[in-house]
PDB file of N, CA and C in Angstrom:
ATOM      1  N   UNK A   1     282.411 157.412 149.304  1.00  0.00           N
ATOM      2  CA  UNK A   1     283.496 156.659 149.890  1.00  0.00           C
ATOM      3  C   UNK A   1     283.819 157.294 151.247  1.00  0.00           C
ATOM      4  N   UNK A   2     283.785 156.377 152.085  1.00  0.00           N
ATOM      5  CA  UNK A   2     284.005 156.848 153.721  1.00  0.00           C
ATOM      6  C   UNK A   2     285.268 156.880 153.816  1.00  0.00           C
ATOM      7  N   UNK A   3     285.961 157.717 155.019  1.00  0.00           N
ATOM      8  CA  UNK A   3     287.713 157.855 155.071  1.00  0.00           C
ATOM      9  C   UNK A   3     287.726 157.773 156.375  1.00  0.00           C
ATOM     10  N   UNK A   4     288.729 156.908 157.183  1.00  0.00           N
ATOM     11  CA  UNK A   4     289.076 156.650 158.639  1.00  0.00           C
ATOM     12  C   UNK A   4     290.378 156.827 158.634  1.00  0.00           C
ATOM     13  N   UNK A   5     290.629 157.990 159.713  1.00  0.00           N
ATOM     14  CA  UNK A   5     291.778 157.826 160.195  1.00  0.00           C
ATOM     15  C   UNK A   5     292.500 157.393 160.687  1.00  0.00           C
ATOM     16  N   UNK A   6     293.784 156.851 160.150  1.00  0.00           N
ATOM     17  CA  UNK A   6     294.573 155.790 160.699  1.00  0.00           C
ATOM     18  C   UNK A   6     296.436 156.164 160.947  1.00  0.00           C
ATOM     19  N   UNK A   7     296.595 155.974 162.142  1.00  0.00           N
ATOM     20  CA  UNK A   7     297.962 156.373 162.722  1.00  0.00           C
ATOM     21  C   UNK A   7     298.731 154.874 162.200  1.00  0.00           C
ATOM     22  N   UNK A   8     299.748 154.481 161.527  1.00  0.00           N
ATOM     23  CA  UNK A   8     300.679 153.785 161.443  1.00  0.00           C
ATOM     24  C   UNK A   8     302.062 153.874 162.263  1.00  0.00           C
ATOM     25  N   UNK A   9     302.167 152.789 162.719  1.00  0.00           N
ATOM     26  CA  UNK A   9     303.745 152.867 163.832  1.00  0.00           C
ATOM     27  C   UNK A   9     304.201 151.942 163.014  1.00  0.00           C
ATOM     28  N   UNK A  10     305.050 152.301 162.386  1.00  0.00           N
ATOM     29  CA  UNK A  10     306.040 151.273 161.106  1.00  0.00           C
ATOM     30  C   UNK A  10     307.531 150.848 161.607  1.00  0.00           C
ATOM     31  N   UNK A  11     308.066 149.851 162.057  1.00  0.00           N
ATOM     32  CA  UNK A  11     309.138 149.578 162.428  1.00  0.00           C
ATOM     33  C   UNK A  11     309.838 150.641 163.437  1.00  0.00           C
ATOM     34  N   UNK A  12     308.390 150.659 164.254  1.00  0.00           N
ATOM     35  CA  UNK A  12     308.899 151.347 165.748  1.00  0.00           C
ATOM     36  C   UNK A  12     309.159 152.548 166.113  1.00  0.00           C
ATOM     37  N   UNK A  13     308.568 153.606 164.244  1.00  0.00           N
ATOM     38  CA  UNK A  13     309.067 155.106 164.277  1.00  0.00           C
ATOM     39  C   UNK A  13     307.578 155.456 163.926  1.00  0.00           C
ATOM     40  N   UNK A  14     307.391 156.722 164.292  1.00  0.00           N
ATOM     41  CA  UNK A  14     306.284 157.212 163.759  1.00  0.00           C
ATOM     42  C   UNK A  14     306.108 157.353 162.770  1.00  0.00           C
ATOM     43  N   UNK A  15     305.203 157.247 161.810  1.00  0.00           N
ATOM     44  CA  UNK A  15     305.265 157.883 160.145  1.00  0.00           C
ATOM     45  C   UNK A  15     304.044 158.877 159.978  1.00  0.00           C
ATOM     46  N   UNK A  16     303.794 159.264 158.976  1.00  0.00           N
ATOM     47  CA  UNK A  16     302.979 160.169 159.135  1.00  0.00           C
ATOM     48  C   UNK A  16     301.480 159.571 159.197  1.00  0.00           C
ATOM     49  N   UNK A  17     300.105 160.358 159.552  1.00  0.00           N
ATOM     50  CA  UNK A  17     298.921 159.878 159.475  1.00  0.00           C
ATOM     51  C   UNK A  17     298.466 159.219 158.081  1.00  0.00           C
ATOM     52  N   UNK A  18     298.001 157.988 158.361  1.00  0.00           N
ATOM     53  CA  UNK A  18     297.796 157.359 156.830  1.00  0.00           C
ATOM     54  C   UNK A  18     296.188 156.903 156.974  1.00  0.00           C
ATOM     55  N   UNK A  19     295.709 157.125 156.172  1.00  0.00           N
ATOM     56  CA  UNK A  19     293.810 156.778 155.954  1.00  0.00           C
ATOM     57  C   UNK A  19     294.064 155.334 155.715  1.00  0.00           C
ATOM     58  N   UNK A  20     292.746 154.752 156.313  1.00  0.00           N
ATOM     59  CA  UNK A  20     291.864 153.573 155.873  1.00  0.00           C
ATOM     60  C   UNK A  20     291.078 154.187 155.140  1.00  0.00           C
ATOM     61  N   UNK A  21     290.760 153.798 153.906  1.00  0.00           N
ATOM     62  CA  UNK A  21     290.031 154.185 152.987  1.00  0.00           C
ATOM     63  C   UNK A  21     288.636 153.104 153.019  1.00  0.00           C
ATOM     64  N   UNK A  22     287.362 153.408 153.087  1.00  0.00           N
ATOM     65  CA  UNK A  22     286.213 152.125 153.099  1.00  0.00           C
ATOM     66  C   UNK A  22     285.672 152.630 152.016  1.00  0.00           C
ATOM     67  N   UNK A  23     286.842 151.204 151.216  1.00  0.00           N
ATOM     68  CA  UNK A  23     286.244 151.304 149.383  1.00  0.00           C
ATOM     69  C   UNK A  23     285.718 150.203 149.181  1.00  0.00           C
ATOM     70  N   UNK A  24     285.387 148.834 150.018  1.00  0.00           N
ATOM     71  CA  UNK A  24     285.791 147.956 149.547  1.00  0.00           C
ATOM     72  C   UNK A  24     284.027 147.561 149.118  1.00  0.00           C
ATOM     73  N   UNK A  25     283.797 146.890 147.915  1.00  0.00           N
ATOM     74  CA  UNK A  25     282.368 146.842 147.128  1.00  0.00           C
ATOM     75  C   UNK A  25     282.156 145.484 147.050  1.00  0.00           C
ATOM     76  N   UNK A  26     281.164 144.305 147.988  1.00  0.00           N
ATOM     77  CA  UNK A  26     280.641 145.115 148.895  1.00  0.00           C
ATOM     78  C   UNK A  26     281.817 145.491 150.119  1.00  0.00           C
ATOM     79  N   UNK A  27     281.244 146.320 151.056  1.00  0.00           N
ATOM     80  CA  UNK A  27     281.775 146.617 152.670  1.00  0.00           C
ATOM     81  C   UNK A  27     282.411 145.380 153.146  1.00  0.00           C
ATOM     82  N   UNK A  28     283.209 145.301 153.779  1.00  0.00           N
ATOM     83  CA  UNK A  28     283.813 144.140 154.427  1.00  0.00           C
ATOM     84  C   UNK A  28     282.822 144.028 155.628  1.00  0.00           C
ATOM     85  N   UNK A  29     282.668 143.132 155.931  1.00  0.00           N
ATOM     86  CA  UNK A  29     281.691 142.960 156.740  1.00  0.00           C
ATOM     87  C   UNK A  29     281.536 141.562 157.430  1.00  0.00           C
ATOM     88  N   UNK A  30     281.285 141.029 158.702  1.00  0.00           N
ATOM     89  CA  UNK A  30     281.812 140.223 159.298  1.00  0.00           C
ATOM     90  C   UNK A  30     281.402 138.879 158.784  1.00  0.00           C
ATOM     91  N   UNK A  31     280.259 138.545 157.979  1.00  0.00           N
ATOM     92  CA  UNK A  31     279.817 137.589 156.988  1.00  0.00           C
ATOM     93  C   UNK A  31     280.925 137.543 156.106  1.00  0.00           C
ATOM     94  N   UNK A  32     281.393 138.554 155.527  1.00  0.00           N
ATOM     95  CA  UNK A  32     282.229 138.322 154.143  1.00  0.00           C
ATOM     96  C   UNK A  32     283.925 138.203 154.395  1.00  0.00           C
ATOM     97  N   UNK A  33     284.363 138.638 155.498  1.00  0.00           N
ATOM     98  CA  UNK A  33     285.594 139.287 155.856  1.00  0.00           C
ATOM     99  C   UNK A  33     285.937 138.802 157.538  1.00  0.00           C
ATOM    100  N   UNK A  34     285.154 139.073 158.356  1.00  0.00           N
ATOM    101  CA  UNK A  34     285.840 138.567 159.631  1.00  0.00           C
ATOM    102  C   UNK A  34     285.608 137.144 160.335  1.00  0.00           C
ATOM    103  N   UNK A  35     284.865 136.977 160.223  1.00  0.00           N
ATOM    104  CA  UNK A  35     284.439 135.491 160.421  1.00  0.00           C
ATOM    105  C   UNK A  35     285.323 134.484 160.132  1.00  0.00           C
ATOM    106  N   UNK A  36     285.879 134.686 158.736  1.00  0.00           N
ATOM    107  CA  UNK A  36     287.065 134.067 158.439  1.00  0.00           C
ATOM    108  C   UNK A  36     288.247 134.353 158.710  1.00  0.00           C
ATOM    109  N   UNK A  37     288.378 135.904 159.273  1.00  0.00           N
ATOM    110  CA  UNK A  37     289.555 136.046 160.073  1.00  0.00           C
ATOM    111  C   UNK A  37     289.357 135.277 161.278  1.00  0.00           C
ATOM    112  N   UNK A  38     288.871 135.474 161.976  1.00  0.00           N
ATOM    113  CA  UNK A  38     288.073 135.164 163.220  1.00  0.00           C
ATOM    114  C   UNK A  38     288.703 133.910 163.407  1.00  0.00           C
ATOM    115  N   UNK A  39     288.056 133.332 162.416  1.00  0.00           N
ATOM    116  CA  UNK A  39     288.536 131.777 162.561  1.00  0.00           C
ATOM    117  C   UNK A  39     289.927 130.842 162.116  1.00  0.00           C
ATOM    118  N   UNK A  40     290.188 131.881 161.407  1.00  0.00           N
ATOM    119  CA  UNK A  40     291.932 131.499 160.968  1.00  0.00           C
ATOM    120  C   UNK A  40     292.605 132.131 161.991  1.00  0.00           C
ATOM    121  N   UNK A  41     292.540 133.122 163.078  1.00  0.00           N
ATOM    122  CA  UNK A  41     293.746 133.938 163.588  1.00  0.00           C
ATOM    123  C   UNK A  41     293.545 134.070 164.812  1.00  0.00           C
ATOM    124  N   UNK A  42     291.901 133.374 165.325  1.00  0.00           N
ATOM    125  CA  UNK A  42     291.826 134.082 167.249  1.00  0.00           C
ATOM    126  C   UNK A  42     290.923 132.879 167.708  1.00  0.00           C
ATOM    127  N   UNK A  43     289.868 132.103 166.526  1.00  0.00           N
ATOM    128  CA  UNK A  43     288.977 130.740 167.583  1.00  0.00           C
ATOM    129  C   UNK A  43     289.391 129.623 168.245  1.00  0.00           C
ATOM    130  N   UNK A  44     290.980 129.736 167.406  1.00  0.00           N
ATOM    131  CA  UNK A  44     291.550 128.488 168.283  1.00  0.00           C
ATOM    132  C   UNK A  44     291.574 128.319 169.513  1.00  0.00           C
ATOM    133  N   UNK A  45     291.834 129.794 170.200  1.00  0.00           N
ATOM    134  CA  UNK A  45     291.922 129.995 172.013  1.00  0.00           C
ATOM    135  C   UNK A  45     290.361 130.505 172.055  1.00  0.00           C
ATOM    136  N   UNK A  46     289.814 131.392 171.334  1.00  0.00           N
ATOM    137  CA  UNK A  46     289.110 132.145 171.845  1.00  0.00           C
ATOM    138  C   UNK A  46     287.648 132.134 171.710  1.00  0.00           C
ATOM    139  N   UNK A  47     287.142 130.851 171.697  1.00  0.00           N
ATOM    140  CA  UNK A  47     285.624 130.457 170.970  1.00  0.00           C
ATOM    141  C   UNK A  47     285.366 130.154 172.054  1.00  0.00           C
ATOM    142  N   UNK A  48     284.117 130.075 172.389  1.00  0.00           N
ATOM    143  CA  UNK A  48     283.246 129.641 173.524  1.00  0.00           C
ATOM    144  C   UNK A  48     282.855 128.259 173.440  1.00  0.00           C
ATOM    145  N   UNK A  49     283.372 127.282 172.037  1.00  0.00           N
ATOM    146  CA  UNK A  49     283.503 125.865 172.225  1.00  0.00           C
ATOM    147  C   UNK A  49     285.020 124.904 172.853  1.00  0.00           C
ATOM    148  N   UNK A  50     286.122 126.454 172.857  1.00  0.00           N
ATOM    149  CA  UNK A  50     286.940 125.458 173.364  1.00  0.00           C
ATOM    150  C   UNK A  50     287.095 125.486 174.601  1.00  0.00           C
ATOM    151  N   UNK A  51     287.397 124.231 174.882  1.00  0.00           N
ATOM    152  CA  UNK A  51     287.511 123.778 176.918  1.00  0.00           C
ATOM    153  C   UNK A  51     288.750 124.548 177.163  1.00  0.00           C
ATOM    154  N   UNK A  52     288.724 125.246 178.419  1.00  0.00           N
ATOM    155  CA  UNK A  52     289.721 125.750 178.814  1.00  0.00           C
ATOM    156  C   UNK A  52     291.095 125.672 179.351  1.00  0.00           C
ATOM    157  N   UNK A  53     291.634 124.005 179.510  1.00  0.00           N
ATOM    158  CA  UNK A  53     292.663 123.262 179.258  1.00  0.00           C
ATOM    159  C   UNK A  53     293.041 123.084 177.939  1.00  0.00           C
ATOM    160  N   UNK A  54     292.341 123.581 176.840  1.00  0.00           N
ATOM    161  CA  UNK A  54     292.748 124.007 175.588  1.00  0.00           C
ATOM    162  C   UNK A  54     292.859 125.482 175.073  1.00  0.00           C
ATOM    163  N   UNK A  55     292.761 126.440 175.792  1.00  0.00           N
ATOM    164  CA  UNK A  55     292.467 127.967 175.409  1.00  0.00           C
ATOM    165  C   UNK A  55     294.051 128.523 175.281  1.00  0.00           C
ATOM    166  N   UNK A  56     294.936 127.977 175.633  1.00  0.00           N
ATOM    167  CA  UNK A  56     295.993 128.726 175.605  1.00  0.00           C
ATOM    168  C   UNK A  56     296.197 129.946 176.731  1.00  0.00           C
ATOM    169  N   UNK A  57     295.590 129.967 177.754  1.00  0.00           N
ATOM    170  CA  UNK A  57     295.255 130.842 178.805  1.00  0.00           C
ATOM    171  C   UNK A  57     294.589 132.210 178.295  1.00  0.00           C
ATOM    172  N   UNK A  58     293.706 131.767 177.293  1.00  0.00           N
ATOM    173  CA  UNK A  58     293.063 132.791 177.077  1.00  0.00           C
ATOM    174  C   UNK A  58     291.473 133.191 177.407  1.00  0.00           C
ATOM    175  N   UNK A  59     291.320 133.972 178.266  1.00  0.00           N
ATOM    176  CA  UNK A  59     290.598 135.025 179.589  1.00  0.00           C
ATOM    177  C   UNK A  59     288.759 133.696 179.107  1.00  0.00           C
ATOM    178  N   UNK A  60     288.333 133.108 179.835  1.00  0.00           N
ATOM    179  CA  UNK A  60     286.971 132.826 179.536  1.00  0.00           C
ATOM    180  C   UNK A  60     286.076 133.312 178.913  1.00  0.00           C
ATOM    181  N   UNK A  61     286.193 134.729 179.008  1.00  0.00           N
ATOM    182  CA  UNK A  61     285.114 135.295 178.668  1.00  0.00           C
ATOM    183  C   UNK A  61     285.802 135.880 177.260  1.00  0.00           C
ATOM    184  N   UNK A  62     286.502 136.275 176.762  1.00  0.00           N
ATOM    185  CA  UNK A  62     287.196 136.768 175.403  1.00  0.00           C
ATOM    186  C   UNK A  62     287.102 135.381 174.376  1.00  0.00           C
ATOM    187  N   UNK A  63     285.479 135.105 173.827  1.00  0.00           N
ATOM    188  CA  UNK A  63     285.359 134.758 172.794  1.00  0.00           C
ATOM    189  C   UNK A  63     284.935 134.865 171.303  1.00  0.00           C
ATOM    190  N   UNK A  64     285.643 134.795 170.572  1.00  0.00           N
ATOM    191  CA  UNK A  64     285.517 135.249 168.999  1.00  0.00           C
ATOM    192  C   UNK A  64     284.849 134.687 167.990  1.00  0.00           C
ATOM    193  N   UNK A  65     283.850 134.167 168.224  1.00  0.00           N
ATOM    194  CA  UNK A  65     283.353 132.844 167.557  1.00  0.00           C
ATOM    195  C   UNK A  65     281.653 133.449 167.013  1.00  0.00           C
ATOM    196  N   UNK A  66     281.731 134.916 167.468  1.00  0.00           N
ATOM    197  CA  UNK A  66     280.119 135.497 166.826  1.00  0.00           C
ATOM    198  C   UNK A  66     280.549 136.875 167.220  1.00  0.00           C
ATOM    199  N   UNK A  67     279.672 137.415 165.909  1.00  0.00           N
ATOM    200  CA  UNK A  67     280.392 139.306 165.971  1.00  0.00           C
ATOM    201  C   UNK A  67     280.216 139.675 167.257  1.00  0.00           C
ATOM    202  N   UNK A  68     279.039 139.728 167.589  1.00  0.00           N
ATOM    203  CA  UNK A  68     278.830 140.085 169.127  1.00  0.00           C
ATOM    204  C   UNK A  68     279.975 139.595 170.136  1.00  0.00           C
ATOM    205  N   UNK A  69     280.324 138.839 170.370  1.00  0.00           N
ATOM    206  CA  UNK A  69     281.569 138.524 170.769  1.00  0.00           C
ATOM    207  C   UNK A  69     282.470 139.527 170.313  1.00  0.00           C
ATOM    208  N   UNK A  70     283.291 139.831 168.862  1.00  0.00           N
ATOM    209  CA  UNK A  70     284.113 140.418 168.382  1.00  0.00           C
ATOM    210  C   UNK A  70     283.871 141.979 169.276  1.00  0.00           C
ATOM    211  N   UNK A  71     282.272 142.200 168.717  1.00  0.00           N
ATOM    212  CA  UNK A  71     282.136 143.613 168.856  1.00  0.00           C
ATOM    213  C   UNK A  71     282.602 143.955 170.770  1.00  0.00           C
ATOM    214  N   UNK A  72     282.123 143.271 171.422  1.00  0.00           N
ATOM    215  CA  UNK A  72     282.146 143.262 172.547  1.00  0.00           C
ATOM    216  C   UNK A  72     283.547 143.759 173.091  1.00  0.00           C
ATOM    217  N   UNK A  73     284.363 142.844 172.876  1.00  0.00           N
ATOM    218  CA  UNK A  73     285.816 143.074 172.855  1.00  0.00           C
ATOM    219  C   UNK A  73     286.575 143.931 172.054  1.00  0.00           C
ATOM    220  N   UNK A  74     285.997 144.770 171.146  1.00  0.00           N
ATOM    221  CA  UNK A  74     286.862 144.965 170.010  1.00  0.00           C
ATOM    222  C   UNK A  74     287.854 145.942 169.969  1.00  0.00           C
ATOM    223  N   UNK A  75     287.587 147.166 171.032  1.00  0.00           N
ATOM    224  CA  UNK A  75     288.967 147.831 171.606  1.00  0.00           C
ATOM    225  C   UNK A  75     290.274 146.928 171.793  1.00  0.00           C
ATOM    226  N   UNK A  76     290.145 146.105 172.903  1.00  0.00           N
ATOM    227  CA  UNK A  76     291.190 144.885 172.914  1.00  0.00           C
ATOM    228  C   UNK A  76     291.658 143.671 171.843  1.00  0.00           C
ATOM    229  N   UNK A  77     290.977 143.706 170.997  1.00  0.00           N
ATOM    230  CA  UNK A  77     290.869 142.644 169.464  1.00  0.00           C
ATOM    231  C   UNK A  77     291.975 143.716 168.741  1.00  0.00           C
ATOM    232  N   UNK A  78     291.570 144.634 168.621  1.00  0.00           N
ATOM    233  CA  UNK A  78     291.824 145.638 167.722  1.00  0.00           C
ATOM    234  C   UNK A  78     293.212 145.993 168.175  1.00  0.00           C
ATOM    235  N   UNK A  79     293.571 146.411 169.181  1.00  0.00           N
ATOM    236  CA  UNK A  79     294.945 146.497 169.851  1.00  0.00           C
ATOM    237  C   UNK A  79     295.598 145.345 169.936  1.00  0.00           C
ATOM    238  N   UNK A  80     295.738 144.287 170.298  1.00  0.00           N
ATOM    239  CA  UNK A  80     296.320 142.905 170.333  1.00  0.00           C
ATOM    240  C   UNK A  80     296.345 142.680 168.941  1.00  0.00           C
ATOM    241  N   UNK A  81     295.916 142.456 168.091  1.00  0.00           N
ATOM    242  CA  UNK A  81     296.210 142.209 166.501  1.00  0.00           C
ATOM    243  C   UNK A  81     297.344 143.289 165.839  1.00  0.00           C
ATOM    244  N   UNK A  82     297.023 145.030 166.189  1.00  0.00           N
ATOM    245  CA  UNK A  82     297.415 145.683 165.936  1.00  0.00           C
ATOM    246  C   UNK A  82     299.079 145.838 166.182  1.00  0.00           C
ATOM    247  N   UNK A  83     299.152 145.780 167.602  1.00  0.00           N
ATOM    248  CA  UNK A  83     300.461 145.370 168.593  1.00  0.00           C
ATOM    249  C   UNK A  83     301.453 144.673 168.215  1.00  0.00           C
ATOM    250  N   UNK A  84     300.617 143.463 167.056  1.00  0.00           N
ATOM    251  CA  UNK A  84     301.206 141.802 167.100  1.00  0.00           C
ATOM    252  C   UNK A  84     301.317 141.029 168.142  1.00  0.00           C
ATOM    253  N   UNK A  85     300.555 141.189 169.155  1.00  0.00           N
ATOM    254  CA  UNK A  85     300.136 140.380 170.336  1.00  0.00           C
ATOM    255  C   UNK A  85     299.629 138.974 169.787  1.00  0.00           C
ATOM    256  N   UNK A  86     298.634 139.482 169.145  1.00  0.00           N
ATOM    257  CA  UNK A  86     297.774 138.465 168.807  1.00  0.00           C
ATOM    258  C   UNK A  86     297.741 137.848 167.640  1.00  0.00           C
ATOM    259  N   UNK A  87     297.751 137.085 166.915  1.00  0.00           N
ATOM    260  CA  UNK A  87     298.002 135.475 166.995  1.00  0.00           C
ATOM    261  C   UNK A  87     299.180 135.305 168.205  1.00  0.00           C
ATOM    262  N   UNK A  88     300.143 134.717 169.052  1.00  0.00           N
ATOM    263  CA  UNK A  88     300.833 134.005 169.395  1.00  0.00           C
ATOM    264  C   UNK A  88     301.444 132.806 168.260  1.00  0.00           C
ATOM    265  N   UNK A  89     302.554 132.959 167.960  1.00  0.00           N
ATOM    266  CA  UNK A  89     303.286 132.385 167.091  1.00  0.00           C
ATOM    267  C   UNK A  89     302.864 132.149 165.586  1.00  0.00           C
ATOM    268  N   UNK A  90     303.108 133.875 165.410  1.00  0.00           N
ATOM    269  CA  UNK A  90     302.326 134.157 164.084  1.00  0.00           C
ATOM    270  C   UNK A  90     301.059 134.557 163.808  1.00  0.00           C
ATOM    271  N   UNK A  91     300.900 135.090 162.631  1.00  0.00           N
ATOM    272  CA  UNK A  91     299.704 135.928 162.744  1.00  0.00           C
ATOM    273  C   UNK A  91     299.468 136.550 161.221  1.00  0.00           C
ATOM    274  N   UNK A  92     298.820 137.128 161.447  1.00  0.00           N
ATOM    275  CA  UNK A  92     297.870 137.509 159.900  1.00  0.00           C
ATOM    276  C   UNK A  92     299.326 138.539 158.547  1.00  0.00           C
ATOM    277  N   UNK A  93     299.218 138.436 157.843  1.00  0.00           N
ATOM    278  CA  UNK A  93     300.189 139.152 157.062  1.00  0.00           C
ATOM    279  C   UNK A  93     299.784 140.512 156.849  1.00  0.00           C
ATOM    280  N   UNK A  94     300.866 141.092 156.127  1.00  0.00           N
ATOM    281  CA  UNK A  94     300.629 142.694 156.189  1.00  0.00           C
ATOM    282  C   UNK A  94     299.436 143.004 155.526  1.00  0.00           C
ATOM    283  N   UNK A  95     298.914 142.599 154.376  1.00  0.00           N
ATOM    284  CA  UNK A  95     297.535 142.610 153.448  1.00  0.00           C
ATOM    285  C   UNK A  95     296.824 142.105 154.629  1.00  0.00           C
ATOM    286  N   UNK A  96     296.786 141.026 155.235  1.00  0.00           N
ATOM    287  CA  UNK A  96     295.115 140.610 156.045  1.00  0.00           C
ATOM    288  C   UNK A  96     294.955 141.261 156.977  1.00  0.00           C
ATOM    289  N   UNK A  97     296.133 142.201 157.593  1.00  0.00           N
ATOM    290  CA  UNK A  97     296.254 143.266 158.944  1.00  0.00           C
ATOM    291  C   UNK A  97     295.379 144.447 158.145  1.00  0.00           C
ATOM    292  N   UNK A  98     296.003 145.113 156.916  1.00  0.00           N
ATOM    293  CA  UNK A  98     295.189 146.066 156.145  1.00  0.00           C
ATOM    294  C   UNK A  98     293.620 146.126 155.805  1.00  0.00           C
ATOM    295  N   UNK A  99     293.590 144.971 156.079  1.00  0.00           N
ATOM    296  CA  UNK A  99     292.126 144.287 155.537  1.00  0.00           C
ATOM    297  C   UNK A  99     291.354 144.249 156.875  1.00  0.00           C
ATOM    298  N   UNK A 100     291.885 143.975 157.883  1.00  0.00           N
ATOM    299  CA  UNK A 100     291.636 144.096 159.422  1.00  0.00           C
ATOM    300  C   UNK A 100     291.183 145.076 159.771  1.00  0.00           C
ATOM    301  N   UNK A 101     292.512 145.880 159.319  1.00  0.00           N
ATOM    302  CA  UNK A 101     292.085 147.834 159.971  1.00  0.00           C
ATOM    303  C   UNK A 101     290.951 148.303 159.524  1.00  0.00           C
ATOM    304  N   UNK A 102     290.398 147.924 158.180  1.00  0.00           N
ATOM    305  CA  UNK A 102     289.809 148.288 157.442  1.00  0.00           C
ATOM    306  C   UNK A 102     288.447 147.719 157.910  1.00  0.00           C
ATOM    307  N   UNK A 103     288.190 145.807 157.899  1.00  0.00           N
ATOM    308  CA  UNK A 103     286.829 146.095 158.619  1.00  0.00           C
ATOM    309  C   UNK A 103     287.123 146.658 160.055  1.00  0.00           C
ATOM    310  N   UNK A 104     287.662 146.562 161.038  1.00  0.00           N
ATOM    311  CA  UNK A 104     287.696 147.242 162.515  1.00  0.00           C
ATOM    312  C   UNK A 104     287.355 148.463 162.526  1.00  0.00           C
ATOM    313  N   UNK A 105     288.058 149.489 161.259  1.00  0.00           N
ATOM    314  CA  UNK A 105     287.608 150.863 161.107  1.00  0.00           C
ATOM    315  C   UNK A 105     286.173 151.190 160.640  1.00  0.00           C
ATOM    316  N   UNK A 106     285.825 150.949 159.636  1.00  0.00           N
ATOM    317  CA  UNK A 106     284.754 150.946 158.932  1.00  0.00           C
ATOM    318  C   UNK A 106     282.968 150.412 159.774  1.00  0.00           C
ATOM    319  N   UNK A 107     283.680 148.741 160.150  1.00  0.00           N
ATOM    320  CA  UNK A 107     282.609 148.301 160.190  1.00  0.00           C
ATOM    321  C   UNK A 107     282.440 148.290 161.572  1.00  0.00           C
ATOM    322  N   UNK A 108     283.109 147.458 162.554  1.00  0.00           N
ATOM    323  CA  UNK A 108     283.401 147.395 164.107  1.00  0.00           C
ATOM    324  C   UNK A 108     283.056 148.405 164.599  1.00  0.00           C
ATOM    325  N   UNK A 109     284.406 149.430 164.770  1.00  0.00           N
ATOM    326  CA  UNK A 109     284.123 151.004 165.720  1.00  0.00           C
ATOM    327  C   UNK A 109     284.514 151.867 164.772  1.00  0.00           C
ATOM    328  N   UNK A 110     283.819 152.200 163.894  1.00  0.00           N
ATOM    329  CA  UNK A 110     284.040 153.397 163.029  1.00  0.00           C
ATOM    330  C   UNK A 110     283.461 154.547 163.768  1.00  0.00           C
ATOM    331  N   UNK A 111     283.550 154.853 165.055  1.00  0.00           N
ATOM    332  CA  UNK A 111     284.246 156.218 165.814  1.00  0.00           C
ATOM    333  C   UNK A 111     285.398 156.036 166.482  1.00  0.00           C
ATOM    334  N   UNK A 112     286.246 154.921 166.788  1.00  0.00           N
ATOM    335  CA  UNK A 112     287.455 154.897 167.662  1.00  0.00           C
ATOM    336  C   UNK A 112     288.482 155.675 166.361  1.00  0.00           C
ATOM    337  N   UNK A 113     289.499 156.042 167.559  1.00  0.00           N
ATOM    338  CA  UNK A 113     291.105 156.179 166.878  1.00  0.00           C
ATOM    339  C   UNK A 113     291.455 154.698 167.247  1.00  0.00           C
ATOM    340  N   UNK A 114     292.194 154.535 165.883  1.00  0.00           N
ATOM    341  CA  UNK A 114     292.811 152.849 165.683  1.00  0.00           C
ATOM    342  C   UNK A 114     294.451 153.351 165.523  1.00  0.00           C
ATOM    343  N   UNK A 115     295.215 152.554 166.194  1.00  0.00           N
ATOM    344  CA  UNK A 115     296.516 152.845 165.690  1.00  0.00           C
ATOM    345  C   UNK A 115     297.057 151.636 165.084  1.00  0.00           C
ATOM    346  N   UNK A 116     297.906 151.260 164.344  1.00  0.00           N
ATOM    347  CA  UNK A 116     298.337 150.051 163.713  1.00  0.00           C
ATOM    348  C   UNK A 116     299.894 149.884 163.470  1.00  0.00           C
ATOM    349  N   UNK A 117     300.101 149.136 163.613  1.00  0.00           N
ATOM    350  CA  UNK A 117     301.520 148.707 163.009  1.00  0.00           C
ATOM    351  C   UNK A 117     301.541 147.389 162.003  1.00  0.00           C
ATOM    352  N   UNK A 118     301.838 148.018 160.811  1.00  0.00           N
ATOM    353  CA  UNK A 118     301.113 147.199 159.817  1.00  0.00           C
ATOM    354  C   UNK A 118     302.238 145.977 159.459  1.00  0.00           C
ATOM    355  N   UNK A 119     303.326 146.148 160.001  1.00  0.00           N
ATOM    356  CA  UNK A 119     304.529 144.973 159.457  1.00  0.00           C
ATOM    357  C   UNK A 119     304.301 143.990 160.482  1.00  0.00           C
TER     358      UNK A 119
END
């Protein structure tokens, strides 16, 4: 069982260092796990099929619609979700954020420091 370290900012105070644990059997992995985030929480603006009078002013090139895409971006994916930047008017719940950190840690950049704010 792999262990990633994970900083939590919980209602704006520091708390102490809390692990992502990569237990999950199989691996979360962007077939099983992000793809469907992907597409419930960021393709609406951010796919390379939508016209850009539909993107929500979101950057041309920041599309989420194939890992490579994800991976590409994923410092900034990873922070904007994390932040609660990202969705715009709503966004993933505290379990699908956990589930987030978890593939982002694990599978994405399992050498970055990730920080999160999980509420």
């Amino acid at each position: 069982m792999r262990r990633v370290a994970l900083l939590a900012l919980l209602l704006g105070g520091c708390m102490p260092e809390e692990e992502v644990v990569c237990s999950h059997e199989p691996a979360l992995t962007y077939d099983n796990f992000g793809k469907g985030f992907a597409t419930q929480f960021c393709t609406g603006c951010h796919s390379s099929l939508v016209p850009e009078e539909h993107r929500m002013d979101a950057p041309e090139d920041y599309n989420f619609d194939t890992y490579e895409g994800i991976v590409w971006w994923a410092d900034k994916v990873e922070i904007a979700v994390a932040e609660g930047e990202m969705p715009p008017g709503g966004g993933p719940t505290h379990d699908e954020k956990r589930l987030f950190a978890e593939w982002m840690a694990c599978d994405v950049m399992p050498d970055a420091e990730i920080y999160w704010d999980l509420d």
